[in-house]
C-alpha atoms as a PDB file:
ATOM      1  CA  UNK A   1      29.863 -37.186 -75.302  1.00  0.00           C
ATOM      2  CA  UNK A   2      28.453 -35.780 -72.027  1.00  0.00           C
ATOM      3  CA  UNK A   3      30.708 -36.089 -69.045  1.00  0.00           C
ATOM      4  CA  UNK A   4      28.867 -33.299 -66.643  1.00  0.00           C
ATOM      5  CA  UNK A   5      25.075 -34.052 -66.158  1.00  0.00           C
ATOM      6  CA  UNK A   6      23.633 -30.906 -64.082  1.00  0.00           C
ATOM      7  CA  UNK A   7      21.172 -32.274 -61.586  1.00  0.00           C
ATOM      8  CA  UNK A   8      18.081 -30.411 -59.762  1.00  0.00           C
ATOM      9  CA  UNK A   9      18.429 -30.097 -56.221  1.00  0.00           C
ATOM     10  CA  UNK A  10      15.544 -29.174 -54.149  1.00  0.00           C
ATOM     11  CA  UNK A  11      15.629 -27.771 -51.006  1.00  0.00           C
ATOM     12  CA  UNK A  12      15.071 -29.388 -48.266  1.00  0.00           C
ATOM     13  CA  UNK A  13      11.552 -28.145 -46.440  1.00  0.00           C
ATOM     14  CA  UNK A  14      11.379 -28.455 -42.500  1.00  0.00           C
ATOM     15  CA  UNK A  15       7.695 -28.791 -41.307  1.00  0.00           C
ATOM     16  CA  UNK A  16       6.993 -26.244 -38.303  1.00  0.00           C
ATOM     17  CA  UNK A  17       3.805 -27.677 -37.610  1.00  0.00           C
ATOM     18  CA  UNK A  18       4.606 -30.605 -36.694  1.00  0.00           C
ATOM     19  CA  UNK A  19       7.434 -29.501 -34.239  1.00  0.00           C
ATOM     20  CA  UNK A  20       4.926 -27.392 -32.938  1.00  0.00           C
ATOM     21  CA  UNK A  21       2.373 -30.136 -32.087  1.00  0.00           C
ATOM     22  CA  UNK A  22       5.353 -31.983 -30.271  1.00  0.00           C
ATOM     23  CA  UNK A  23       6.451 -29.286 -28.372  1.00  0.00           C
ATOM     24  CA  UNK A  24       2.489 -28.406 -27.321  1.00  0.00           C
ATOM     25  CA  UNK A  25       2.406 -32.216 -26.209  1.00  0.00           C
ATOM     26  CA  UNK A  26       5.750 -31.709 -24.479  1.00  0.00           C
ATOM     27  CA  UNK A  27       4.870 -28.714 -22.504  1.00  0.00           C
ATOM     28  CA  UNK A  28       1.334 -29.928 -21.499  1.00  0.00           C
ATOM     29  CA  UNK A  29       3.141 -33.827 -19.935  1.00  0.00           C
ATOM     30  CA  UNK A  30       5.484 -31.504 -17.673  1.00  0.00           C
ATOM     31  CA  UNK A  31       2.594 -29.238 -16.859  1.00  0.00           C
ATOM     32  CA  UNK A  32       0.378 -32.132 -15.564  1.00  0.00           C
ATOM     33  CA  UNK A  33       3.028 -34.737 -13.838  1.00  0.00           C
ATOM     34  CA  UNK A  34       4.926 -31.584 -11.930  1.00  0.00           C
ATOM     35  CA  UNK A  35       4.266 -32.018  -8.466  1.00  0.00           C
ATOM     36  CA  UNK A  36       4.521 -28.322  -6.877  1.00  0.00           C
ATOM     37  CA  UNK A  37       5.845 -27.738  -3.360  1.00  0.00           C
ATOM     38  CA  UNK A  38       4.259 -25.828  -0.879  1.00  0.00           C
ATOM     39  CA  UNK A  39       6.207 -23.985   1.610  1.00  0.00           C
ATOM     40  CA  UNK A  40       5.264 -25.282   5.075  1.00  0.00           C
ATOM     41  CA  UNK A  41       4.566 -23.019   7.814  1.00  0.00           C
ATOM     42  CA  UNK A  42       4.974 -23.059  11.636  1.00  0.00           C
ATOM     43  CA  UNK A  43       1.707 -20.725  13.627  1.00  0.00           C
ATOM     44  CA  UNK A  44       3.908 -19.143  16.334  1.00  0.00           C
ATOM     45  CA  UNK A  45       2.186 -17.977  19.477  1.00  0.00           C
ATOM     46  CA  UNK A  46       4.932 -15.619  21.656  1.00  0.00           C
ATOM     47  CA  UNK A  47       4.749 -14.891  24.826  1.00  0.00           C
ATOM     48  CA  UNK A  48       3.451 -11.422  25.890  1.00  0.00           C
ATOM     49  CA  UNK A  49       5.945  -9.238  27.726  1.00  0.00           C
ATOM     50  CA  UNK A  50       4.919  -8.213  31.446  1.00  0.00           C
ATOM     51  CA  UNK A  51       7.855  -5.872  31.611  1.00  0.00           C
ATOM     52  CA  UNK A  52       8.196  -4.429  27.912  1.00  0.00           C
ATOM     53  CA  UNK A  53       7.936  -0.635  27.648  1.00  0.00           C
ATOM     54  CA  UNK A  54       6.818   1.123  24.858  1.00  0.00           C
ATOM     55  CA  UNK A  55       8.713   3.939  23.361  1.00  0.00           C
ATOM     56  CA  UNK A  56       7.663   7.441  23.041  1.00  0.00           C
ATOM     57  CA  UNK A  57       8.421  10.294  20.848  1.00  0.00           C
ATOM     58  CA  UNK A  58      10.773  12.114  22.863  1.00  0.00           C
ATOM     59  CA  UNK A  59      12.756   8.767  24.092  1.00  0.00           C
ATOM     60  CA  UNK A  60      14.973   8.283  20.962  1.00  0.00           C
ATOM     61  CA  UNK A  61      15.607  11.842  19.822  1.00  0.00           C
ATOM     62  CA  UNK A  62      17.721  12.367  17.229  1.00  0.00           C
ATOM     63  CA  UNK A  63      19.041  16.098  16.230  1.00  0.00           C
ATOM     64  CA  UNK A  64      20.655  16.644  13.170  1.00  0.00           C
ATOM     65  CA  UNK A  65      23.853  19.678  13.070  1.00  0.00           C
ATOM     66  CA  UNK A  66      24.807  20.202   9.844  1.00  0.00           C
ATOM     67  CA  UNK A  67      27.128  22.801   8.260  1.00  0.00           C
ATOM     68  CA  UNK A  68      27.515  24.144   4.463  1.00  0.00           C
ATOM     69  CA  UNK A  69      30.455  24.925   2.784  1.00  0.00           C
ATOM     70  CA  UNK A  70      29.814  28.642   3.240  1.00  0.00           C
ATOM     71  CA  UNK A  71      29.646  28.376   7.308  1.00  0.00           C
ATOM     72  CA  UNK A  72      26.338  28.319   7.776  1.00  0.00           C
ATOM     73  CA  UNK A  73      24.764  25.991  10.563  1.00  0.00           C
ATOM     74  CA  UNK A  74      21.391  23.991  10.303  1.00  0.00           C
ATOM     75  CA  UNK A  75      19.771  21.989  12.620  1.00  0.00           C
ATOM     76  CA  UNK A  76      17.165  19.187  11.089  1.00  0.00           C
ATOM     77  CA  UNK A  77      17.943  21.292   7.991  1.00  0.00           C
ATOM     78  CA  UNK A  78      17.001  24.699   9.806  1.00  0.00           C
ATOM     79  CA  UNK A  79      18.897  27.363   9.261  1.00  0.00           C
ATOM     80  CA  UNK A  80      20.339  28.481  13.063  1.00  0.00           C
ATOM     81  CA  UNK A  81      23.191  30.664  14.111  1.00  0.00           C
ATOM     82  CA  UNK A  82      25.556  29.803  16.310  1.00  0.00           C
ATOM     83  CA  UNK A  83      23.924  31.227  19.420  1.00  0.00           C
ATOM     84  CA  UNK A  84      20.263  30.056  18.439  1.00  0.00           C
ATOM     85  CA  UNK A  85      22.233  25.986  17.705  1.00  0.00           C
ATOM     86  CA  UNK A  86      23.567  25.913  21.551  1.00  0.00           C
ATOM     87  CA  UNK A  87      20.317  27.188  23.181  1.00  0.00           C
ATOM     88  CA  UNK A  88      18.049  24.503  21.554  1.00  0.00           C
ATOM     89  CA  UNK A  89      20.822  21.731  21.962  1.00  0.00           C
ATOM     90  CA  UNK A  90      20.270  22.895  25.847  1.00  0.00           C
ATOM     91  CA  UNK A  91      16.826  22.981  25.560  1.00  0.00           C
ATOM     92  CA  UNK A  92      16.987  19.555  24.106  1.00  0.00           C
ATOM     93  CA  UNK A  93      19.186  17.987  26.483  1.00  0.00           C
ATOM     94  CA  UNK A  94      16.924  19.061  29.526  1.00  0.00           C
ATOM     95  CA  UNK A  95      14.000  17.777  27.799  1.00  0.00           C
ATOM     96  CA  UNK A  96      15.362  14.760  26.905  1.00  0.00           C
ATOM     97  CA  UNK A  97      18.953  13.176  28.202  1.00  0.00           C
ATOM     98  CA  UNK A  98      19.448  10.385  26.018  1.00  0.00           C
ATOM     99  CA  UNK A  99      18.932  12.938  23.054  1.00  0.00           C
ATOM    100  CA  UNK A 100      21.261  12.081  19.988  1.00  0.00           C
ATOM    101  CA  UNK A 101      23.263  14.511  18.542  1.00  0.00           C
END
């Protein structure tokens, strides 16, 4: 007498091709019915300035003082003693009034 009959399972087999077709048909549908938006844009014509003034080199001066942990000065990363810094700080503020130190 037999109670335990072994049976033969095969595994189950999942086609890729297929899926792949689907997917392919998927991707192409949303491709071709997306509607894409373009960004409108307004042509702007501005007004030209009678009184605008155009700014020069020397107008917006900036001058850079800097000093190292050892004591030295620098100005716009020049090396400058103490003596040299204060003449060309005067030199700048004749030259220029609105300099920025």
């Amino acid at each position: 007498m037999r109670f335990y009959v072994r049976k033969r399972h095969s595994t189950p087999a999942v086609i890729i091709v297929a899926l792949i077709d689907v997917l392919i048909v998927l991707v192409i549908f949303l491709l071709v019915t997306t509607t894409f938006k373009q960004q409108s844009a307004l042509r702007l014509q501005l007004p030209a300035s009678a009184q605008a003034k155009k700014m020069g080199a020397n107008e917006n001066r900036t001058v850079v003082v800097s000093v190292n942990a050892k004591g030295m000065y620098f100005m716009d990363d020049l090396p400058v003693t103490s003596e040299q810094m204060q003449m060309k700080l005067k030199m700048a503020a004749l030259q220029n009034p609105n300099v920025v130190v």
